[in-house]
N, C-alpha and C. Protein backbone atom coordinates (compact mmCIF):
# COMPACT_ATOMS: atom_id res chain seq x y z
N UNK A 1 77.10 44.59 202.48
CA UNK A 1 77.52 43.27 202.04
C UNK A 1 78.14 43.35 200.64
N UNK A 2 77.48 44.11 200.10
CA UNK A 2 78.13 44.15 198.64
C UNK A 2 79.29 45.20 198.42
N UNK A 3 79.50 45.81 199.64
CA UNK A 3 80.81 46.49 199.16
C UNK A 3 81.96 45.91 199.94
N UNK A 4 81.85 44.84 200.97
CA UNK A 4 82.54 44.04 201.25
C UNK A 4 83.31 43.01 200.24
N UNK A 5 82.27 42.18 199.72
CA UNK A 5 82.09 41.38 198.61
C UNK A 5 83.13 42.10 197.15
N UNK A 6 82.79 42.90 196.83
CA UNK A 6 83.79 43.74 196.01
C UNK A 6 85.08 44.40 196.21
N UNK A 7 84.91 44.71 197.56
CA UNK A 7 86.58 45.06 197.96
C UNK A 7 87.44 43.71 198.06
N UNK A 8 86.51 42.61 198.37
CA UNK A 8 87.17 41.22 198.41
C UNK A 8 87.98 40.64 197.00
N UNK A 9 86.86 41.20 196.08
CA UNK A 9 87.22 40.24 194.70
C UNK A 9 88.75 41.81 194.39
N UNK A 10 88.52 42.89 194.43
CA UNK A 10 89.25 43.90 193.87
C UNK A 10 90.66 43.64 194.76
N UNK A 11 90.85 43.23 195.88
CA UNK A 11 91.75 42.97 196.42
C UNK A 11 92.33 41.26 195.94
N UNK A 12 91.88 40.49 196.07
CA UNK A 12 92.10 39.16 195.57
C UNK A 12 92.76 39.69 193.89
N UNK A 13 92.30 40.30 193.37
CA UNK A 13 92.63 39.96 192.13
C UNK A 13 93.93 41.12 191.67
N UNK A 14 94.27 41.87 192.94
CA UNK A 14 95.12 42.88 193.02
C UNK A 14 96.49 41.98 193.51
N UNK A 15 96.27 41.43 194.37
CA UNK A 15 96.97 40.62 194.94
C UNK A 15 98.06 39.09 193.51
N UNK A 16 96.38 38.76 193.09
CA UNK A 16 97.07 37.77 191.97
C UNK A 16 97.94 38.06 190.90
N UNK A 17 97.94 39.66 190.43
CA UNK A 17 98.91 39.88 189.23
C UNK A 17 99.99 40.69 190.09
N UNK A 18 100.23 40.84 191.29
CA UNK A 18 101.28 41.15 191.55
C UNK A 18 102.17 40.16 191.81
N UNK A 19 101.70 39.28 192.09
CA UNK A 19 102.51 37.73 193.01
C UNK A 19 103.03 36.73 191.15
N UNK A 20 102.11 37.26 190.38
CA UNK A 20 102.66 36.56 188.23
C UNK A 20 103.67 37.46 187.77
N UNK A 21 103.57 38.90 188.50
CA UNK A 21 104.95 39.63 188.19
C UNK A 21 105.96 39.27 189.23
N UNK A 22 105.81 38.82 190.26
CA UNK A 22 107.20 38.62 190.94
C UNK A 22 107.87 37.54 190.57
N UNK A 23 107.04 36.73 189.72
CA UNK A 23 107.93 34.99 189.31
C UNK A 23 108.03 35.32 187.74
N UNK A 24 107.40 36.63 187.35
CA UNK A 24 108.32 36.58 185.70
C UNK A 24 109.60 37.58 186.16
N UNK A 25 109.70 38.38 186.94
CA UNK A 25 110.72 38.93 187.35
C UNK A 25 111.84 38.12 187.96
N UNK A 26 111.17 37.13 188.95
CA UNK A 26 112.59 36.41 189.12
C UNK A 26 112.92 35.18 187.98
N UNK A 27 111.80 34.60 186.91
CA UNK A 27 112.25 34.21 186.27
C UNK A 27 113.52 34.70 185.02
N UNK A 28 113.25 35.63 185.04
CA UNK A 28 114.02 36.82 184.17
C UNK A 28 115.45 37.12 184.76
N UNK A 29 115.51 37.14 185.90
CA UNK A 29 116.81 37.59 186.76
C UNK A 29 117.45 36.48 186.42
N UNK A 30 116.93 35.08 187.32
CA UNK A 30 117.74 33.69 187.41
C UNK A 30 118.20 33.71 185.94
N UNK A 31 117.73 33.40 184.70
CA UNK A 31 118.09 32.72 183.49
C UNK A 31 119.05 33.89 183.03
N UNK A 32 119.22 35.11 183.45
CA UNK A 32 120.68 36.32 183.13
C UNK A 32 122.11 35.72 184.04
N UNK A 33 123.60 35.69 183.54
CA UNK A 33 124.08 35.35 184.00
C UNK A 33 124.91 36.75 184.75
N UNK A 34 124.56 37.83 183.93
CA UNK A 34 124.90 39.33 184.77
C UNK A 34 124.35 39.50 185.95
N UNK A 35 125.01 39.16 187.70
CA UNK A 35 124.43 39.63 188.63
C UNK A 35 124.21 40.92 189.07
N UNK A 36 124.75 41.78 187.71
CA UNK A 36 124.38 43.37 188.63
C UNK A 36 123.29 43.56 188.34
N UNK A 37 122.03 43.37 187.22
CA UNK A 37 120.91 43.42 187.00
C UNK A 37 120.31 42.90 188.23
N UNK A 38 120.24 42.34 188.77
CA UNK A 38 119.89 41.10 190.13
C UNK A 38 120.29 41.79 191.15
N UNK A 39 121.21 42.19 191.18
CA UNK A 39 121.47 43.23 192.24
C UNK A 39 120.99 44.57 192.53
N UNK A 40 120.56 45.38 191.13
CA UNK A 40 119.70 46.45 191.26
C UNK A 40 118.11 46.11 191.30
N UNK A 41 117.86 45.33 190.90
CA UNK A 41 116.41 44.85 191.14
C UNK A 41 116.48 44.92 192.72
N UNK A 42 117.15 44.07 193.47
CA UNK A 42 117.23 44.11 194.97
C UNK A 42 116.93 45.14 195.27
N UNK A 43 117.97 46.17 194.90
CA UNK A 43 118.09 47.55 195.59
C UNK A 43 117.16 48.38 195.63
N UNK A 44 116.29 47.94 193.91
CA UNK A 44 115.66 48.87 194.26
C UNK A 44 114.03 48.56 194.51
N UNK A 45 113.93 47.01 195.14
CA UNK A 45 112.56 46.73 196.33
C UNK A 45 113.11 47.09 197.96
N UNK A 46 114.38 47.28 198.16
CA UNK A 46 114.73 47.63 198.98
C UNK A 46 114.47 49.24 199.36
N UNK A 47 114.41 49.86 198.37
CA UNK A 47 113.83 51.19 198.51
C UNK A 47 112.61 51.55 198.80
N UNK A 48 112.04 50.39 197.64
CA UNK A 48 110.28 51.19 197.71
C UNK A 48 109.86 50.65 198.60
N UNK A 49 110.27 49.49 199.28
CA UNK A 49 109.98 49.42 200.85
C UNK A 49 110.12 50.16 202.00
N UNK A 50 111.28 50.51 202.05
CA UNK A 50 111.73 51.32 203.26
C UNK A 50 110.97 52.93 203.24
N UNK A 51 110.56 53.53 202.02
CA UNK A 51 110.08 54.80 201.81
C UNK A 51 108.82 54.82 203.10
N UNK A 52 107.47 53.48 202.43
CA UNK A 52 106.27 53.94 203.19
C UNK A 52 106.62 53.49 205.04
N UNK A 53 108.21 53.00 205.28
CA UNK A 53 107.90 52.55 206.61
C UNK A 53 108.24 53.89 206.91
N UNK A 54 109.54 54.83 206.38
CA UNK A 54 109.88 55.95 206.74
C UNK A 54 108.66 57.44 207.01
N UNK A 55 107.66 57.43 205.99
CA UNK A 55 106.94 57.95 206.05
C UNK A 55 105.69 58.06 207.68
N UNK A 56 105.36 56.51 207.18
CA UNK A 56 104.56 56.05 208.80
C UNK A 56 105.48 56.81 210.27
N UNK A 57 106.55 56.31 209.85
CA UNK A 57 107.25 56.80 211.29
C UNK A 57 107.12 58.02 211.47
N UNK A 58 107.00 59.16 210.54
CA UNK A 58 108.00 59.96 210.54
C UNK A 58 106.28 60.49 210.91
N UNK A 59 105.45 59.88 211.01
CA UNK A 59 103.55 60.79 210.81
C UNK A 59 103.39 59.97 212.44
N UNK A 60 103.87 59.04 213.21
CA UNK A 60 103.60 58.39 213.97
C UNK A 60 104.50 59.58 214.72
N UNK A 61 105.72 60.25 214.33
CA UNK A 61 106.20 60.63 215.54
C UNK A 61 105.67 62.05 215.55
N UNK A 62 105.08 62.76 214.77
CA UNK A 62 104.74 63.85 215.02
C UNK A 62 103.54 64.12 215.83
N UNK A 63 102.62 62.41 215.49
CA UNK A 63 101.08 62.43 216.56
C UNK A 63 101.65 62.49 217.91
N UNK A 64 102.52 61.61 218.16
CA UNK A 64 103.46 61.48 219.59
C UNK A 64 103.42 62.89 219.74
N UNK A 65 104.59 63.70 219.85
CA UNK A 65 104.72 64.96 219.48
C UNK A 65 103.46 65.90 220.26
N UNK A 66 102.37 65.98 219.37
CA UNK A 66 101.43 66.73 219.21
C UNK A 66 100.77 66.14 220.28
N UNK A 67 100.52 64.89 220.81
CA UNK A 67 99.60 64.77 222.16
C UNK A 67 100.76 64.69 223.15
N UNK A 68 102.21 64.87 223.40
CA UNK A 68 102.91 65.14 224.39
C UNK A 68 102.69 66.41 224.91
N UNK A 69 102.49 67.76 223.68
CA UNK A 69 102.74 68.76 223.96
C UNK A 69 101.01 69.55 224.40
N UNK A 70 100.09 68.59 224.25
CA UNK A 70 99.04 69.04 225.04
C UNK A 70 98.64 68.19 225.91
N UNK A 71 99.68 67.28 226.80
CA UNK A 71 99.49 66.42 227.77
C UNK A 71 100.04 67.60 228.89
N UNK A 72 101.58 68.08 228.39
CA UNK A 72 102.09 68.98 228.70
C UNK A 72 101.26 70.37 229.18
N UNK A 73 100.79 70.47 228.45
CA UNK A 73 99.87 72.22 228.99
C UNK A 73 98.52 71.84 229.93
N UNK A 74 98.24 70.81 229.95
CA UNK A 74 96.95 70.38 230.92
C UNK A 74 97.47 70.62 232.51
């Protein structure tokens, strides 16, 4: 119970200062009238997103993989 209880508050409160940096960040973007700043910010949540889906896949297709090839020898 209590390590439930603590992963709860450590997550809740992980959660709250990331969501006060995304509205001083877009407050910061909007009030610049340079959109290439705004545009590399994009680019580059566009990255650090796509990395961990690339990763997952790339560990999802090798389990595939690895139980094809001893579905195969049975």
């Amino acid at each position: 119970m209590k390590k439930t209880l603590l992963t709860l508050i450590l997550i809740l409160t992980t959660l709250w200062d990331t969501a006060s940096q995304c509205s001083m960040c877009r407050a910061v973007l909007e009030s610049e009238a340079d959109t290439g700043q705004a545009e590399a910010i994009n680019d580059g949540i566009v990255y650090l997103m796509a990395f961990p889906y690339i990763l997952v896949g790339g560990v999802l297709y090798v389990v595939y993989r690895s139980f094809k090839k001893k579905k195969s020898q049975q």
